[in-house]
Protein backbone atom coordinates (compact mmCIF):
# COMPACT_ATOMS: atom_id res chain seq x y z
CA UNK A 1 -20.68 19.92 13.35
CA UNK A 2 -22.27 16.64 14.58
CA UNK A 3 -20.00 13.78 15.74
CA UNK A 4 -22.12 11.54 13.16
CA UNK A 5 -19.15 11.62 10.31
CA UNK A 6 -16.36 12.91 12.55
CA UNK A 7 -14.26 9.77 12.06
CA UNK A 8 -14.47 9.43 8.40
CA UNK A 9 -13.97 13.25 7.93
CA UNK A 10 -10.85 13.28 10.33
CA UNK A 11 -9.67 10.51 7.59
CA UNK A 12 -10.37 12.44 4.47
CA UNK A 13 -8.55 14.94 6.37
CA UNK A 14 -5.99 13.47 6.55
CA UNK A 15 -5.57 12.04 3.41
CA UNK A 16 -5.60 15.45 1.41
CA UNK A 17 -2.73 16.14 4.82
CA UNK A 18 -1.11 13.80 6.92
CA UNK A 19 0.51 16.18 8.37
CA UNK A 20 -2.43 18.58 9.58
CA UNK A 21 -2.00 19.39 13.07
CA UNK A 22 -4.26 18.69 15.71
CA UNK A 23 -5.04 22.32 15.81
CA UNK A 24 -5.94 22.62 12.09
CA UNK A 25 -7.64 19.58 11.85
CA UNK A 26 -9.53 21.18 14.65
CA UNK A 27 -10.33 23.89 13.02
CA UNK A 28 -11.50 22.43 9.74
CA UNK A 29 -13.64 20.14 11.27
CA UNK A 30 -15.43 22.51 13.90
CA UNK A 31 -14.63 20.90 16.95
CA UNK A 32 -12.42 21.07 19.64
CA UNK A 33 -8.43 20.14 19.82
CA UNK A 34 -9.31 17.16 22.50
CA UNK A 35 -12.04 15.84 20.05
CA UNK A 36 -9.65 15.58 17.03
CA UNK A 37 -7.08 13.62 19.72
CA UNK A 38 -9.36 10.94 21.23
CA UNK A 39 -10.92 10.55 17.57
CA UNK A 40 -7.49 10.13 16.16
CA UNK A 41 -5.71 8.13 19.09
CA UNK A 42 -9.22 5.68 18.84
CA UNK A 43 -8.63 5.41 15.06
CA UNK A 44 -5.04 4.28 15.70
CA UNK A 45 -6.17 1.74 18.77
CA UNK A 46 -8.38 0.51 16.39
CA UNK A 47 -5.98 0.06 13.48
CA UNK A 48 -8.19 1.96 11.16
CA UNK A 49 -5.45 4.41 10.57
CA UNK A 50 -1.66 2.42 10.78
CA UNK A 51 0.65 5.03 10.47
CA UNK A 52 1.64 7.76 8.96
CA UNK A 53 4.45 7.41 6.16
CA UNK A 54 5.70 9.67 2.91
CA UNK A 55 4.74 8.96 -0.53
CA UNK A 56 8.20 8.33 -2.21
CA UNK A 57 8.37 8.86 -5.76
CA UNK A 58 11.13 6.21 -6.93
CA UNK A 59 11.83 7.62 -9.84
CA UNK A 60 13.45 10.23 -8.80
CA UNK A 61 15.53 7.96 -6.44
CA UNK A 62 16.80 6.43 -9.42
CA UNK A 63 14.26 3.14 -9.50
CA UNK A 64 13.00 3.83 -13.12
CA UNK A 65 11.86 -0.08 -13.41
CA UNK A 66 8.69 -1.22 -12.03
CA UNK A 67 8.00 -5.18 -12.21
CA UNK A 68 4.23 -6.98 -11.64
CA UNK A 69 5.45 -10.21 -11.04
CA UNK A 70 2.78 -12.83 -11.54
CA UNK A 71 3.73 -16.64 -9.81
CA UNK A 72 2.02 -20.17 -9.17
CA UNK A 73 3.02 -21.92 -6.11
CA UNK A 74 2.48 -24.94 -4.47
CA UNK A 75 -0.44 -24.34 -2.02
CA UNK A 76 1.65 -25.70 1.27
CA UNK A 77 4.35 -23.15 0.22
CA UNK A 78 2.28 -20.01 -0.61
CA UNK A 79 2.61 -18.54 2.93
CA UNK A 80 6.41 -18.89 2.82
CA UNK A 81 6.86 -17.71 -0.79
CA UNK A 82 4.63 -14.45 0.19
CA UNK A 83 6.86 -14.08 3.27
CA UNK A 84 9.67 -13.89 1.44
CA UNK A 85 8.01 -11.75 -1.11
CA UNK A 86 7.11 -9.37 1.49
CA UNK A 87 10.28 -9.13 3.50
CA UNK A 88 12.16 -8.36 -0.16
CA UNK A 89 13.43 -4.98 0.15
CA UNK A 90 12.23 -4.05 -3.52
CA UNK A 91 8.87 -5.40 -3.03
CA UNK A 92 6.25 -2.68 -2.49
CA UNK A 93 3.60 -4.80 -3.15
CA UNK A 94 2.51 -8.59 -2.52
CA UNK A 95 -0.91 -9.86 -2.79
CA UNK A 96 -2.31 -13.06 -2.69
CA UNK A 97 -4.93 -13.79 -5.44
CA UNK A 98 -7.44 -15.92 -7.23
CA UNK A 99 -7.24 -16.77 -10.90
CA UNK A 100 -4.68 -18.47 -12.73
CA UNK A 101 -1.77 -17.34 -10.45
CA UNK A 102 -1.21 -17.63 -6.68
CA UNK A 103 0.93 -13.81 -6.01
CA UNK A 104 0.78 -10.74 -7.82
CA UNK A 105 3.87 -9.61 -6.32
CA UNK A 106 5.03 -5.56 -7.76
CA UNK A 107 8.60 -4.35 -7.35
CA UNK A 108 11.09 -1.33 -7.86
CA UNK A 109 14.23 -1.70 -9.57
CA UNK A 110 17.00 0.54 -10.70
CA UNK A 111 17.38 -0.92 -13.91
CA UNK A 112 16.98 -4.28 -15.89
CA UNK A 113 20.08 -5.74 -14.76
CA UNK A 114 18.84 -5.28 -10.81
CA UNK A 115 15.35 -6.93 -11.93
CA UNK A 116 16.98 -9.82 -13.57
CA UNK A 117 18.63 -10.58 -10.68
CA UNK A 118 16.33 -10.10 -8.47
CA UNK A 119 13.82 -11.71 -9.92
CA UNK A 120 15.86 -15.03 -10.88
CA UNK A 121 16.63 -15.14 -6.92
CA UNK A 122 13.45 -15.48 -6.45
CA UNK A 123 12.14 -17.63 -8.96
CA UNK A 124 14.49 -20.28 -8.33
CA UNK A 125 12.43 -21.30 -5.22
CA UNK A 126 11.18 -24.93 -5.95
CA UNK A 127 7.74 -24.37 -4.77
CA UNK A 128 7.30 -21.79 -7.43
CA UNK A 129 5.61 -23.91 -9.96
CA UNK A 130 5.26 -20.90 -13.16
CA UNK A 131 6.19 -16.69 -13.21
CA UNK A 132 5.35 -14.50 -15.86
CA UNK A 133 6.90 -10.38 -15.44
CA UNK A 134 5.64 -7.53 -16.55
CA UNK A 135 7.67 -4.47 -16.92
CA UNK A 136 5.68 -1.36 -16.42
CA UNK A 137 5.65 1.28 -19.19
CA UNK A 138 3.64 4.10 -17.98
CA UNK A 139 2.75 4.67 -14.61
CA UNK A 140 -0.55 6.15 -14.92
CA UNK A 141 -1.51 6.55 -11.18
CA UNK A 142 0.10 4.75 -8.24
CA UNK A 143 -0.20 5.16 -4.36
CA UNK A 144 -3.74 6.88 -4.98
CA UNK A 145 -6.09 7.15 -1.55
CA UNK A 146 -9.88 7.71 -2.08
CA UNK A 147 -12.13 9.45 0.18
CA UNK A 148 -14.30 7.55 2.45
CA UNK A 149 -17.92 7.86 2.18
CA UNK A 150 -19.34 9.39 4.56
CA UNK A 151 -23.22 7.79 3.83
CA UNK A 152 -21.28 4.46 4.52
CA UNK A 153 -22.64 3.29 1.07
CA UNK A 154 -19.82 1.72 -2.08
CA UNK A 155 -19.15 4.15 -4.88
């Protein structure tokens, strides 16, 4: 194999396992142990890949209610309210977007009683100008990864 793609194959790699060894990574890719360890360790330095965590499936755990929360802020407050967001143990997701809200902002709950809650704490902030929730009713595909490209072109 030429080095040309190793880095973005060493990625798709591990996205189908992030838990392939060194030694099978190795072997898939057709180069040596060392390789597949100075790749990887230079795709950490570089923040390319972050970490390695589990894909938890809440349900299970007993957080049947998803929430998209949708919120205007004032524009001087928007870095604290998205702090806060983000430091909110049932937030899994905060972003900050254009349109007619400020934060998209997408939580886990155990039930509606725990959303209400926790979304009332949170709405009560001053700076938050307008929220409209969403409850989610199907969850049709969530914590999906895509392959890179190895051409370097969009899909």
């Amino acid at each position: 194999m030429t080095y040309e793609h190793l880095d973005t194959d060493l990625v798709n790699e591990l996205l189908h396992d992030g838990r392939a060894s060194l030694r099978s990574l190795a072997e898939e890719l057709d180069v040596s142990v060392t390789t597949v360890s100075n790749h990887l360790s230079d795709l950490e330095d570089e923040h390319i890949i972050q970490g390695y965590t589990p894909v938890v499936d809440y349900d299970s755990l007993g957080y049947d209610v998803t929430a998209v929360m949708q919120l205007k802020a004032e524009g001087h407050a928007l870095p604290e309210i998205t702090e806060t967001l983000k430091d909110h143990r049932q937030m899994i997701s905060v972003y900050e977007v254009t349109g007619d809200y400020d934060v998209i902002a997408i939580g886990k709950f155990k039930d509606t009683d725990d959303m209400n809650e926790e979304i009332k704490a949170i709405i009560t902030d001053p700076d938050i100008n307008q929220s409209n929730t969403s409850i989610v009713l199907n969850t049709v595909a969530e914590n999906e990864q895509f392959e890179l490209d190895t051409d370097g072109g969009d899909t």
